[in-house]
Protein backbone atom coordinates (compact mmCIF):
# COMPACT_ATOMS: atom_id res chain seq x y z
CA UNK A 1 102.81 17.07 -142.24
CA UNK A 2 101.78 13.49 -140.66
CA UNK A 3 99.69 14.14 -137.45
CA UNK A 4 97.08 11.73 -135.25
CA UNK A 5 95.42 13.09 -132.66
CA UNK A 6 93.29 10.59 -131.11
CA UNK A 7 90.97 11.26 -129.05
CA UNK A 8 91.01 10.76 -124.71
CA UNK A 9 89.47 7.33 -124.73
CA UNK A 10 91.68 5.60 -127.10
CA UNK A 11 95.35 7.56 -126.52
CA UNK A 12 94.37 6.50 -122.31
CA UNK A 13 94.34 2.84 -123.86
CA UNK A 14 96.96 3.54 -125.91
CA UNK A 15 98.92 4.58 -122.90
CA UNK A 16 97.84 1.89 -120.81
CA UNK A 17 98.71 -0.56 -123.44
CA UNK A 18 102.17 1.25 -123.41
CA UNK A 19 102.88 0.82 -120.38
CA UNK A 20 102.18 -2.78 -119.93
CA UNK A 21 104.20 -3.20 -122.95
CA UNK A 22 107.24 -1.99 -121.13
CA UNK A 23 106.91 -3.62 -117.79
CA UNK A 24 106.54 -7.15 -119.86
CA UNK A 25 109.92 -5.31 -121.45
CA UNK A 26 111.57 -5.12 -118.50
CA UNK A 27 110.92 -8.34 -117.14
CA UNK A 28 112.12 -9.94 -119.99
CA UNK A 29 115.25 -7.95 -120.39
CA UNK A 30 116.70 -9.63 -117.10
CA UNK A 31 114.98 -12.83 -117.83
CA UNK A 32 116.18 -12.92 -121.19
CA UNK A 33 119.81 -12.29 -120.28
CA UNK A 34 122.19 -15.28 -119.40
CA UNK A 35 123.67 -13.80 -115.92
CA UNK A 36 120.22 -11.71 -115.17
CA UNK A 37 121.58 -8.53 -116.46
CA UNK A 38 124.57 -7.26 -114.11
CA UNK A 39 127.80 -6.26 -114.24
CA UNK A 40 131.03 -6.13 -112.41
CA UNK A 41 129.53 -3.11 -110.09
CA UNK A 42 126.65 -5.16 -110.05
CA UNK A 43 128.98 -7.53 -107.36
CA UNK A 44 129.84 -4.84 -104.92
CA UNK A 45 126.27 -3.39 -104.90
CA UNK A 46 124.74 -6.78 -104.19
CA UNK A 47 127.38 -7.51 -101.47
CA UNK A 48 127.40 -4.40 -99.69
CA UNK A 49 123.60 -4.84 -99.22
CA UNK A 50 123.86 -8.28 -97.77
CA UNK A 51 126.68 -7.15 -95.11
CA UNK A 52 125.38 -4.11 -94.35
CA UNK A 53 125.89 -2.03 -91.61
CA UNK A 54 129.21 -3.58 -92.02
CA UNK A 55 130.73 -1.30 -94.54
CA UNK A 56 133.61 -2.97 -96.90
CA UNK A 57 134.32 -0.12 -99.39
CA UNK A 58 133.18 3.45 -100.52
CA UNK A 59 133.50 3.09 -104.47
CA UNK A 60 129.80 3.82 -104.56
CA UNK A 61 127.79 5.81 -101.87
CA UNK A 62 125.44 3.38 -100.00
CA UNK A 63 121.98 4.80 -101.20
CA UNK A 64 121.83 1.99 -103.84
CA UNK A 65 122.85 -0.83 -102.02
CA UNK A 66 120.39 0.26 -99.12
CA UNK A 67 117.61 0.69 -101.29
CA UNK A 68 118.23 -3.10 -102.50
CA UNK A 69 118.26 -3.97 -98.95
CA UNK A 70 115.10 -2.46 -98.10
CA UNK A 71 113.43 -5.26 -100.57
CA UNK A 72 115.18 -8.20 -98.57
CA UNK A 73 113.12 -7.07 -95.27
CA UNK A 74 110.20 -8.66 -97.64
CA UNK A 75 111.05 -12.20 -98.48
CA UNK A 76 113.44 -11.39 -101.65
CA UNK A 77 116.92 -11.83 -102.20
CA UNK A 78 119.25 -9.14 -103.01
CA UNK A 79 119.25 -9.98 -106.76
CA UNK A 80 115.68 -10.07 -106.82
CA UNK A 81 115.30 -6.87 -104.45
CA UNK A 82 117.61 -5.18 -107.16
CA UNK A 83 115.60 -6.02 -109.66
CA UNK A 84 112.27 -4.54 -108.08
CA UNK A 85 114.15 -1.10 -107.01
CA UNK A 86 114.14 -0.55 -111.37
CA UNK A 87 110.97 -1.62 -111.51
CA UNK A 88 109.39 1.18 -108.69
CA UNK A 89 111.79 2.94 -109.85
CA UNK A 90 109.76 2.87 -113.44
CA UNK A 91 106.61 3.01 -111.19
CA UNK A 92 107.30 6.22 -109.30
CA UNK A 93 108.19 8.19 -112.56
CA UNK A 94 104.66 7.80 -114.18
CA UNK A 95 102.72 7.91 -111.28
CA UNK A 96 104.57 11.16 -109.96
CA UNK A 97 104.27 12.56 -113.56
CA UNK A 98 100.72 11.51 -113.96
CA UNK A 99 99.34 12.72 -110.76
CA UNK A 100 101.44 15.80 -111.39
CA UNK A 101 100.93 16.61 -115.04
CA UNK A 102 104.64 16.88 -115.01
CA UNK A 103 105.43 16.23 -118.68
CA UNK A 104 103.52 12.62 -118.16
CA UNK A 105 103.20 11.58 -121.88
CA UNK A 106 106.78 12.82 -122.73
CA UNK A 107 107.91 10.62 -119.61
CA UNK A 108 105.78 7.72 -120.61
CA UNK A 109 107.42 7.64 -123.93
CA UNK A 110 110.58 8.23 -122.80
CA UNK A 111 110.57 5.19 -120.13
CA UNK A 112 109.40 2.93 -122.84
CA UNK A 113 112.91 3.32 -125.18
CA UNK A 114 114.87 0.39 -125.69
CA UNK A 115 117.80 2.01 -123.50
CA UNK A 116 115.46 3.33 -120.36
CA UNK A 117 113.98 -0.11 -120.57
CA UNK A 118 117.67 -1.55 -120.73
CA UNK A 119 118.30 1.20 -117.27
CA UNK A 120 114.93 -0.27 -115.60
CA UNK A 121 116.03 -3.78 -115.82
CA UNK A 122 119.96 -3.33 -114.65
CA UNK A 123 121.31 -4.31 -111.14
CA UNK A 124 123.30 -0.57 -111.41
CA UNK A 125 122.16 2.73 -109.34
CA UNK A 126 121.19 4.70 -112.71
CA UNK A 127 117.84 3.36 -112.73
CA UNK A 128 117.38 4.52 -108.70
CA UNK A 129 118.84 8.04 -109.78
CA UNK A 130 116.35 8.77 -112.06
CA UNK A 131 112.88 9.31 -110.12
CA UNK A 132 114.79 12.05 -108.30
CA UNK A 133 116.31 13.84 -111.24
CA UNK A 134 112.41 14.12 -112.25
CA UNK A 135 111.54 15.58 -108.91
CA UNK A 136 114.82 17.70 -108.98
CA UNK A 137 112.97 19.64 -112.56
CA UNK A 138 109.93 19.44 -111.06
CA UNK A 139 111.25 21.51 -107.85
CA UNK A 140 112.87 23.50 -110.82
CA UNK A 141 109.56 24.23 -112.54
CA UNK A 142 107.60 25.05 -109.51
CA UNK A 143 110.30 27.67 -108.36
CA UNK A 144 109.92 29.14 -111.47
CA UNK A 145 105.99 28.92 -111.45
CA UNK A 146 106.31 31.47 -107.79
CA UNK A 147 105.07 28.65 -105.75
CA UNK A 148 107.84 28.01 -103.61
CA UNK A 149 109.60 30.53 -101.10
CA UNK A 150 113.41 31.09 -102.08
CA UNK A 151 113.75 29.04 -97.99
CA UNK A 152 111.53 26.26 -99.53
CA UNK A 153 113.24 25.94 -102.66
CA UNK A 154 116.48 26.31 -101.15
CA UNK A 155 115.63 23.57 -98.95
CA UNK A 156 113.98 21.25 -101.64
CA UNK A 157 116.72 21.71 -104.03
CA UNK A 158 119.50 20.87 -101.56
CA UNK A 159 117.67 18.07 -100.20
CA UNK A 160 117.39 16.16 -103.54
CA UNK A 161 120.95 17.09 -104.15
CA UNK A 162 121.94 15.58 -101.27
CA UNK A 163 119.83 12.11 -101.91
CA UNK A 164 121.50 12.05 -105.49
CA UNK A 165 125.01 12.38 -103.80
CA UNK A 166 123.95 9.10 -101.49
CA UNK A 167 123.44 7.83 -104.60
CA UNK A 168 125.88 8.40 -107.61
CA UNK A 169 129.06 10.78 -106.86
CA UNK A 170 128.69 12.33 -109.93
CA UNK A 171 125.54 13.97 -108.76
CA UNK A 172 128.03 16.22 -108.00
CA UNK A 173 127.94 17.80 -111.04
CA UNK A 174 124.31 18.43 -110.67
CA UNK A 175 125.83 20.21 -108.01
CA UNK A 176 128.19 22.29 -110.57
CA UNK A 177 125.00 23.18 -112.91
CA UNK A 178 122.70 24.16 -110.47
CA UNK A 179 125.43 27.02 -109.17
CA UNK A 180 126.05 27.70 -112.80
CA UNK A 181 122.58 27.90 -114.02
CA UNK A 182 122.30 30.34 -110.88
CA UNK A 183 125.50 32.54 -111.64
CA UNK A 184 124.07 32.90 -115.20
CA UNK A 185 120.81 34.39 -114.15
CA UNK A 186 122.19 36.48 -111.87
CA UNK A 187 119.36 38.81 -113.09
CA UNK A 188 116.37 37.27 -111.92
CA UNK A 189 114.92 36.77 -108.85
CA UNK A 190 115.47 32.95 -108.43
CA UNK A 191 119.21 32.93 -109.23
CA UNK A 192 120.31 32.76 -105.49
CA UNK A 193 118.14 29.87 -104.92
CA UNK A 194 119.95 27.91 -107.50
CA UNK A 195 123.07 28.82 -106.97
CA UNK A 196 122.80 28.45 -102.54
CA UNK A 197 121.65 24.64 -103.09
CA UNK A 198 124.73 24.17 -106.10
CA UNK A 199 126.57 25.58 -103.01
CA UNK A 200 124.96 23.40 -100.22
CA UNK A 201 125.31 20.33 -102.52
CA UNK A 202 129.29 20.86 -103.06
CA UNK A 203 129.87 21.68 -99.08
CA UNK A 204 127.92 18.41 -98.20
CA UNK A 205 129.93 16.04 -100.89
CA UNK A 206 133.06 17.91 -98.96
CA UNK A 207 131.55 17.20 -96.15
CA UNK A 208 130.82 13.15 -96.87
CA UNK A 209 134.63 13.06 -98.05
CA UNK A 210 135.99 13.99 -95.05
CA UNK A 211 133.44 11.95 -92.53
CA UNK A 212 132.43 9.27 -94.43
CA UNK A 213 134.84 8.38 -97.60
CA UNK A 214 138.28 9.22 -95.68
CA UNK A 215 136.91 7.47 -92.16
CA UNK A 216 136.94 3.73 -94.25
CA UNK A 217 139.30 4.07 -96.65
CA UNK A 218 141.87 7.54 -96.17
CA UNK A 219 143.37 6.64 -99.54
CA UNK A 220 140.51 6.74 -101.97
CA UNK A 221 141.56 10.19 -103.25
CA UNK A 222 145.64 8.73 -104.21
CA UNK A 223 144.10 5.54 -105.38
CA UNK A 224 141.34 6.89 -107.39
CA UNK A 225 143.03 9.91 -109.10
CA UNK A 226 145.88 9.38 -111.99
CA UNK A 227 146.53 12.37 -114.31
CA UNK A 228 146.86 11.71 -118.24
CA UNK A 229 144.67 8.39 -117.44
CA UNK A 230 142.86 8.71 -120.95
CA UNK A 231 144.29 10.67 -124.07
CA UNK A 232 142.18 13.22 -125.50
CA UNK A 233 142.53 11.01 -128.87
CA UNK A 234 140.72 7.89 -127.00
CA UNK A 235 138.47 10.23 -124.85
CA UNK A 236 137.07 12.54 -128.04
CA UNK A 237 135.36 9.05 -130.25
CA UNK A 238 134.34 7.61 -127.05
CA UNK A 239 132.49 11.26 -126.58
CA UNK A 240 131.13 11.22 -130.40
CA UNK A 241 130.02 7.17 -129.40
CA UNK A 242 128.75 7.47 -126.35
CA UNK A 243 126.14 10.68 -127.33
CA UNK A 244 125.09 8.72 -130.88
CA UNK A 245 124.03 5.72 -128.78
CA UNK A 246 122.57 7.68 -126.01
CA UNK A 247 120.60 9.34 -128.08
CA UNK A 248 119.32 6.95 -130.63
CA UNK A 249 115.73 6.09 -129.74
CA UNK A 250 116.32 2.28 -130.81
CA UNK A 251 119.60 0.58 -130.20
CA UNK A 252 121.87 1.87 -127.28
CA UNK A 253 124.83 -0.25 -128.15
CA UNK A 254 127.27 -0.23 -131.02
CA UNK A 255 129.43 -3.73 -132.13
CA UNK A 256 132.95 -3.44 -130.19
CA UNK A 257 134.26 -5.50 -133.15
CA UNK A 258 132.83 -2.58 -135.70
CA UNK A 259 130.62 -3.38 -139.23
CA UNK A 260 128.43 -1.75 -140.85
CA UNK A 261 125.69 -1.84 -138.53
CA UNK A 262 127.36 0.76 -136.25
CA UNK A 263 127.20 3.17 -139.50
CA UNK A 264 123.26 2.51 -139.10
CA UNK A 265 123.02 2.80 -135.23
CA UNK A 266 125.80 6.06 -134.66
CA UNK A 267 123.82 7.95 -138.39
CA UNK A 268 120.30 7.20 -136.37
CA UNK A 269 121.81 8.87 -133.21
CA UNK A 270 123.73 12.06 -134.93
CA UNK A 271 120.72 12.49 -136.93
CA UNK A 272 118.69 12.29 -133.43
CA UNK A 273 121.04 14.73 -131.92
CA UNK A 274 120.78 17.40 -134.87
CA UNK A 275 116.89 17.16 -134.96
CA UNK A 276 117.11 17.98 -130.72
CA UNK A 277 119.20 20.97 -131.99
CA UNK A 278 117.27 22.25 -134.55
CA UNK A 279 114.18 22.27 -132.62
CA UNK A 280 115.50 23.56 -129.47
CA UNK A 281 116.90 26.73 -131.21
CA UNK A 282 113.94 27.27 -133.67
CA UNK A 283 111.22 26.60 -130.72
CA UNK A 284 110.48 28.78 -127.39
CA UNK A 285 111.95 27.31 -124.46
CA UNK A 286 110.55 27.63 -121.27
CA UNK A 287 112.42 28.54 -117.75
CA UNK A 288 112.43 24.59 -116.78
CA UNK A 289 113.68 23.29 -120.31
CA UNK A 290 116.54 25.79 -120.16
CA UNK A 291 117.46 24.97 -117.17
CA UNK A 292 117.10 20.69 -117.58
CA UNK A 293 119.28 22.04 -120.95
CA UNK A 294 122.03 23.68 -118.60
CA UNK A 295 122.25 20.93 -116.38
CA UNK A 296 122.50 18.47 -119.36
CA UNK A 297 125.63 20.28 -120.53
CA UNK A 298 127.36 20.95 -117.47
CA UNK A 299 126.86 17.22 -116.22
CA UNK A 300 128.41 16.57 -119.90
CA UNK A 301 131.35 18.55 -119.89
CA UNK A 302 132.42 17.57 -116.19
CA UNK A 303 131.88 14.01 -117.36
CA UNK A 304 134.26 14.28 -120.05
CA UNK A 305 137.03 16.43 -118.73
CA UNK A 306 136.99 13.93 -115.08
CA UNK A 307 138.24 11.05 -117.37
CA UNK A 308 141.54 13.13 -117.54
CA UNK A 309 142.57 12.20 -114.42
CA UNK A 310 139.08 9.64 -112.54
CA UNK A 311 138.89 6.49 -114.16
CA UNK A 312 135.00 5.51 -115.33
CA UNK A 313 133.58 3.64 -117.93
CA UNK A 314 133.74 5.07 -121.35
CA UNK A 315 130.68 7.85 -121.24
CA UNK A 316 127.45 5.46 -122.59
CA UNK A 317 123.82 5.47 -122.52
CA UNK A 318 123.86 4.14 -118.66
CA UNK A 319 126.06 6.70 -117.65
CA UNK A 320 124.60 9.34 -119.44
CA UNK A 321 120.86 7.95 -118.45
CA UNK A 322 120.90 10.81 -115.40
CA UNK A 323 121.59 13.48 -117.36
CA UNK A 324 119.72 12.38 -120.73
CA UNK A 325 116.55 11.75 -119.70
CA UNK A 326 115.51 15.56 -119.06
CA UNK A 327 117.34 16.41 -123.17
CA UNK A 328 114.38 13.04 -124.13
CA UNK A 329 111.86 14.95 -122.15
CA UNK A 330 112.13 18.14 -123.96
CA UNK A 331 112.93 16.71 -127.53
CA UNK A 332 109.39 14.48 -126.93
CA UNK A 333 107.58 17.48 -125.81
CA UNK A 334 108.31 19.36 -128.82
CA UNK A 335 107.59 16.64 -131.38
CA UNK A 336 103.91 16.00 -129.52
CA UNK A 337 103.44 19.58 -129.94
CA UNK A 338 104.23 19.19 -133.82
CA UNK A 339 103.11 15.81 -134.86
CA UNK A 340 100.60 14.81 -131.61
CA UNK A 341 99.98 11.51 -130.89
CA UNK A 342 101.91 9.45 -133.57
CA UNK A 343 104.81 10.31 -130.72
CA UNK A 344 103.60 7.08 -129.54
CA UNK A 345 104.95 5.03 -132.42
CA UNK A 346 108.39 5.92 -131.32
CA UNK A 347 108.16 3.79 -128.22
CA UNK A 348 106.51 0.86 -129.67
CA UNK A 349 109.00 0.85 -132.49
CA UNK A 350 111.84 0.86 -130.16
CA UNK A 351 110.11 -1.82 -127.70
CA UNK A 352 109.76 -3.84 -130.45
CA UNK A 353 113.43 -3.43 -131.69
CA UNK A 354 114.32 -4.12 -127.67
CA UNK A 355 112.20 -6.90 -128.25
CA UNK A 356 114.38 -8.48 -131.20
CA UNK A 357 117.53 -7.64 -130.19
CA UNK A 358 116.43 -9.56 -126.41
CA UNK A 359 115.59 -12.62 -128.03
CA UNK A 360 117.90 -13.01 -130.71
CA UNK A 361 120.78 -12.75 -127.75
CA UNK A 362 118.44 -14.37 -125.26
CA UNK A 363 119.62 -16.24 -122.20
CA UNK A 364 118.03 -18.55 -119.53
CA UNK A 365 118.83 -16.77 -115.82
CA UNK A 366 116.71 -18.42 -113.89
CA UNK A 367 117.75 -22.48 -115.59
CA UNK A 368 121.65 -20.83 -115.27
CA UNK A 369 120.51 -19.49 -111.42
CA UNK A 370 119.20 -23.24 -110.77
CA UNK A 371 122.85 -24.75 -112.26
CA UNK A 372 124.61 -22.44 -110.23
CA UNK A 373 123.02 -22.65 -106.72
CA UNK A 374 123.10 -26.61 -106.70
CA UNK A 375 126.85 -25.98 -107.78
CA UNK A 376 127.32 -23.70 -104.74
CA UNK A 377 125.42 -26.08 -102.53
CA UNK A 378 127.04 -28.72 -103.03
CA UNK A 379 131.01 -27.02 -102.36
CA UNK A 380 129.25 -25.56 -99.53
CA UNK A 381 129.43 -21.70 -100.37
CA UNK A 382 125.73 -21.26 -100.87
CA UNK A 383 126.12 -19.03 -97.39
CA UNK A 384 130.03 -18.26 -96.89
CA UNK A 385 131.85 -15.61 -97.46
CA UNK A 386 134.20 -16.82 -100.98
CA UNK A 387 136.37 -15.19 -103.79
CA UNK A 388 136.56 -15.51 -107.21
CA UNK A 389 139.90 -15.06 -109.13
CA UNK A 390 139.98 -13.38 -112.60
CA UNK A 391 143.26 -11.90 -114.42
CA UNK A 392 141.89 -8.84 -115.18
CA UNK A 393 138.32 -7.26 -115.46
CA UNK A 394 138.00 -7.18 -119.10
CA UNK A 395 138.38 -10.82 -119.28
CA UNK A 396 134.53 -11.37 -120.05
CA UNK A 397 134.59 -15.31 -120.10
CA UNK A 398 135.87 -15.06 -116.45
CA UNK A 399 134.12 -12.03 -114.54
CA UNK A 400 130.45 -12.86 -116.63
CA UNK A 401 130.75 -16.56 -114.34
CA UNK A 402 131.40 -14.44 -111.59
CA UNK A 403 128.37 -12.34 -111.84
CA UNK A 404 126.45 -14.87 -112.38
CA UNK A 405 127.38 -16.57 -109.26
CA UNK A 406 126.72 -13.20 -107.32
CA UNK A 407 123.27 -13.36 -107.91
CA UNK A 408 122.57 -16.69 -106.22
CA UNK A 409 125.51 -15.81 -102.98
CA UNK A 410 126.25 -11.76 -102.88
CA UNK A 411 129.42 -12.48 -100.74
CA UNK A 412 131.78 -13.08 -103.13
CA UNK A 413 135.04 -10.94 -103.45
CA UNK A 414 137.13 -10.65 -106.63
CA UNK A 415 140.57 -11.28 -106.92
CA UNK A 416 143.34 -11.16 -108.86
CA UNK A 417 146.38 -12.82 -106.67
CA UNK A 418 146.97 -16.01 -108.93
CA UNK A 419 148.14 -17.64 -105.68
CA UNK A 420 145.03 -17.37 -104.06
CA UNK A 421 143.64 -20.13 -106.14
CA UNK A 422 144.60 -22.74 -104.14
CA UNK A 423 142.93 -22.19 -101.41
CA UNK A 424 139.50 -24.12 -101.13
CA UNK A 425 137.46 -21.02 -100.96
CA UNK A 426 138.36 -19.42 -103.89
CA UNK A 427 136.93 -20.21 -107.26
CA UNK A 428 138.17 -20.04 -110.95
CA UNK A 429 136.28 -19.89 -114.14
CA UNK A 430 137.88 -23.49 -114.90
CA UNK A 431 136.91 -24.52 -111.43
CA UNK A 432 132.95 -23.45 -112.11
CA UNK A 433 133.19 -24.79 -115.60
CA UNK A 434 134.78 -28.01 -115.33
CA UNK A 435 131.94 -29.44 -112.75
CA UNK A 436 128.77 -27.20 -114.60
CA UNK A 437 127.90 -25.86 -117.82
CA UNK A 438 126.70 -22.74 -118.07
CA UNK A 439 124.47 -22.00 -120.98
CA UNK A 440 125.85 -18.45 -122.52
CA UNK A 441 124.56 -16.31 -125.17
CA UNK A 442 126.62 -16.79 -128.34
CA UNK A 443 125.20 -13.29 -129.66
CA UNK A 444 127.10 -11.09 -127.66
C-alpha cells in the first residue's frame, strides 16, 4: 500500500500552498467565465438585494440576498458583493475547522475539488449554506462529546436550523433528519435533543409560511405545487446522474449532448460512490459520521421524492453541495487514515483538471462587463428599473445575455409577454446583439 506521511513543516506548506491554489481557483472560475458565473436565480438574488427592504418575491428566503447586501455597505456592487460572500464563505470553513480541529485537513481537501471550487465561485446561496452545515456537525459532535446541556444543544441546533431555513427551503429537510436521526436513537440519552430542534425547525418553516411566504404572495403553495410534474422514468437517471457527478472528485458536469466522455466522468463517480460504501461499512463510524450519514440520506430521499409534485432543477452537484459535503468529509477522513498525506494529491489533481476545463471554455467577464455597461449607458438603463424578454428559460442564447446584463444593473425583470417588446424599456437578445457583440464561450 502507497502511503506519504510528511512531516509538520512541509504538509503546513503543503496546505498553505493548497489553499492559495484554490482561492487563485476561485477567482478565476468567475473571471474565466463569459457572464461571471450566474444563472437565472442568479437575477432574482442580485435584484432582491439591490431593492431591499422592498420585497418583490419569496422564491428564495432572503438570507442570501441580504448577505450580498451586506458587501454593498462597503464600496462593492451586488455582483461583486456576491462574489465575496463564496469567497468568506471558503474563508470561514478553514478557519472554523482549523481553529477547531474540526476535521480541518478533510475540509481543506474537500474545499479544494473542482465542484466546491465551482460552489465558491457561483452567484447561488449553496456556497452561503455551507459554513453552517459545518457548524450544524460540529454542534452534532460536541453534543455527542457531553459538552453541551440537552437546553444548549437544543438551542444551538434549532438556531442553525433556523439560519439554514433563511437561507435555502430545503433546509427543511435537515429539519426531517435531525427528528429522524433522533426517533432512531430513541435509546440514548441525546435522542430528544435531536429530535426537539427537527421539531422546532419544522414549526418555524410553518411558521415563516404563514407570516412571511403567504403575507407577499398567498398563492405560492397553488403556484408552486403540480402533482405528476416529473415521471419516475425522467426522475430515476437524473438520480443515477446527478450522484455520479456529485461525487466524482474531478469533473462535476456531464455533456447534455452525451459521448463518450460521460462514460469516463459517470464510471469515475459510481466507482467514487462504491469506494464511500465499502469503507463506510468495513470501517468504525463514529456518533458524528453516522449522524452527517443520516442526514445525507434523508436530505436525499426528500430531494428526490419533492420533484413528484415541487419543480427544481434536476438533483446536481450544486444542489446536492449541502448535503454532500459532510459524505466528502467522512470518505477523506478515512482515506487519510489509510493512505496519509498523499490525500493531498486528490485536490491538486482536481484543481488542476478545474484548471483545464476553465481555460479551455474560458470567457472574458470583466471586457463583456465593460461592453455591456457602456451599452446600458448609453440607452439610459445603467440605473432604471428594465425587463428583458425571453421565450422560455431554457433558451440559453437569450437568458445567458440576460445574466450578463444583471451583473452590471440588478434591476432587471424577465419576461415572457412577446408584446412587451415594444416598449422602450424592455430589451431582447436581438436588441442587445444587434448594437454589441458579446464575446461567448464556444465550449459550452
Amino acid at each position: 500500500m502507497i502511503t506519504i506521511k510528511l512531516n509538520s513543516r512541509y504538509e503546513k506548506l503543503l496546505q498553505i500552498f493548497l489553499i492559495i491554489a484554490t482561492y487563485v481557483m476561485i477567482i478565476l472560475r468567475f473571471l474565466l467565465n463569459e457572464k461571471g458565473r450566474v444563472s437565472p436565480d442568479s437575477i432574482r438574488y442580485l435584484r432582491q438585494a439591490n431593492v431591499f427592504p422592498i420585497i418583490d418575491d419569496t422564491i428564495a428566503p432572503l438570507g442570501y440576498p441580504l448577505s450580498i447586501k451586506f458587501f454593498t455597505f462597503f464600496g462593492v456592487d451586488e455582483f461583486w458583493g456576491s462574489k465575496l460572500v463564496g469567497i468568506f464563505a471558503y474563508t470561514f470553513i478553514l478557519i472554523f475547522a482549523y481553529r477547531k480541529k474540526f476535521y480541518f485537513k478533510e475540509l481543506l481537501v474537500v474545499s479544494s475539488l473542482f465542484s466546491f471550487v465551482s460552489i465558491f465561485s457561483f452567484t447561488m446561496s449553496e456556497a452561503f449554506t455551507l459554513p453552517f452545515v459545518i457548524l450544524l456537525f460540529f454542534t452534532a459532535h460536541q453534543i455527542f462529546k457531553n459538552r453541551l446541556t440537552q437546553i444548549q444543544g437544543i438551542f444551538f441546533l434549532t438556531l442553525l436550523l433556523i439560519l439554514l431555513l433563511n437561507i435555502r427551503y430545503s433546509a427543511l429537510f435537515f429539519c426531517l433528519g435531525m427528528l429522524a436521526f433522533g426517533v432512531t436513537n430513541f435509546r440514548k440519552s441525546y435522542w430528544k435533543t435531536f429530535a426537539i430542534s427537527g421539531i422546532l425547525g419544522i414549526g418555524f418553516y410553518g411558521l415563516y409560511k404563514l407570516l412571511f411566504i403567504d403575507y407577499f404572495n398567498e398563492n405560492y403553495i397553488a403556484q408552486s405545487l403540480e402533482i405528476g410534474l416529473k415521471p419516475t422514468s425522467t426522475l430515476v437517471p437524473e438520480l443515477f446522474q446527478g450522484l455520479a457527478t456529485t461525487f466524482d472528485p474531478f469533473v462535476h458536469m456531464a455533456d447534455p449532448n452525451g459521448g463518450i466522455i460521460n462514460y469516463g466522468i459517470y464510471g469515475i463517480g459510481v466507482l467514487t460512490i462504491l469506494a464511500m460504501v465499502f469503507l463506510f461499512i468495513k470501517t468504525k463510524l463514529s456518533e458524528t459520521e453516522r449522524f452527517i450519514l443520516i442526514i445525507f440520506a434523508v436530505c436525499l430521499v426528500c430531494s428526490y421524492f419533492i420533484q413528484y409534485f415541487y419543480w427544481i432543477n434536476p438533483m446536481d452537484y450544486r444542489l446536492l453541495a449541502p448535503f454532500s459535503i459532510g459524505v466528502w468529509i467522512i470518505f477523506f477522513r478515512k482515506l487519510f487514515q489509510i493512505f496519509d498525506d498523499i490525500v493531498y494529491s486528490i485536490a491538486f489533481l482536481s484543481l488542476m483538471v478545474g484548471f483545464v476545463f476553465t481555460w479551455l471554455s474560458k470567457g472574458d467577464y470583466l471586457e463583456n462587463r465593460e461592453i455591456v455597461s457602456a451599452f446600458l449607458e448609453k440607452e439610459k438603463l445603467k440605473d432604471n428599473t428594465f425587463e428583458f424578454y425571453v421565450q422560455s428559460l431554457e433558451n440559453l442564447d437569450e437568458v445567458q445575455v440576460a445574466e450578463l446584463i444583471s451583473t452590471v444593473n440588478p434591476k432587471l425583470y424577465i419576461t415572457f409577454k412577446a408584446t412587451d417588446t415594444v416598449k422602450n424599456n424592455v430589451l431582447t437578445r436581438y436588441k442587445v446583439e444587434s448594437k454589441i457583440k458579446i464575446k461567448k464561450n464556444n465550449y459550452q
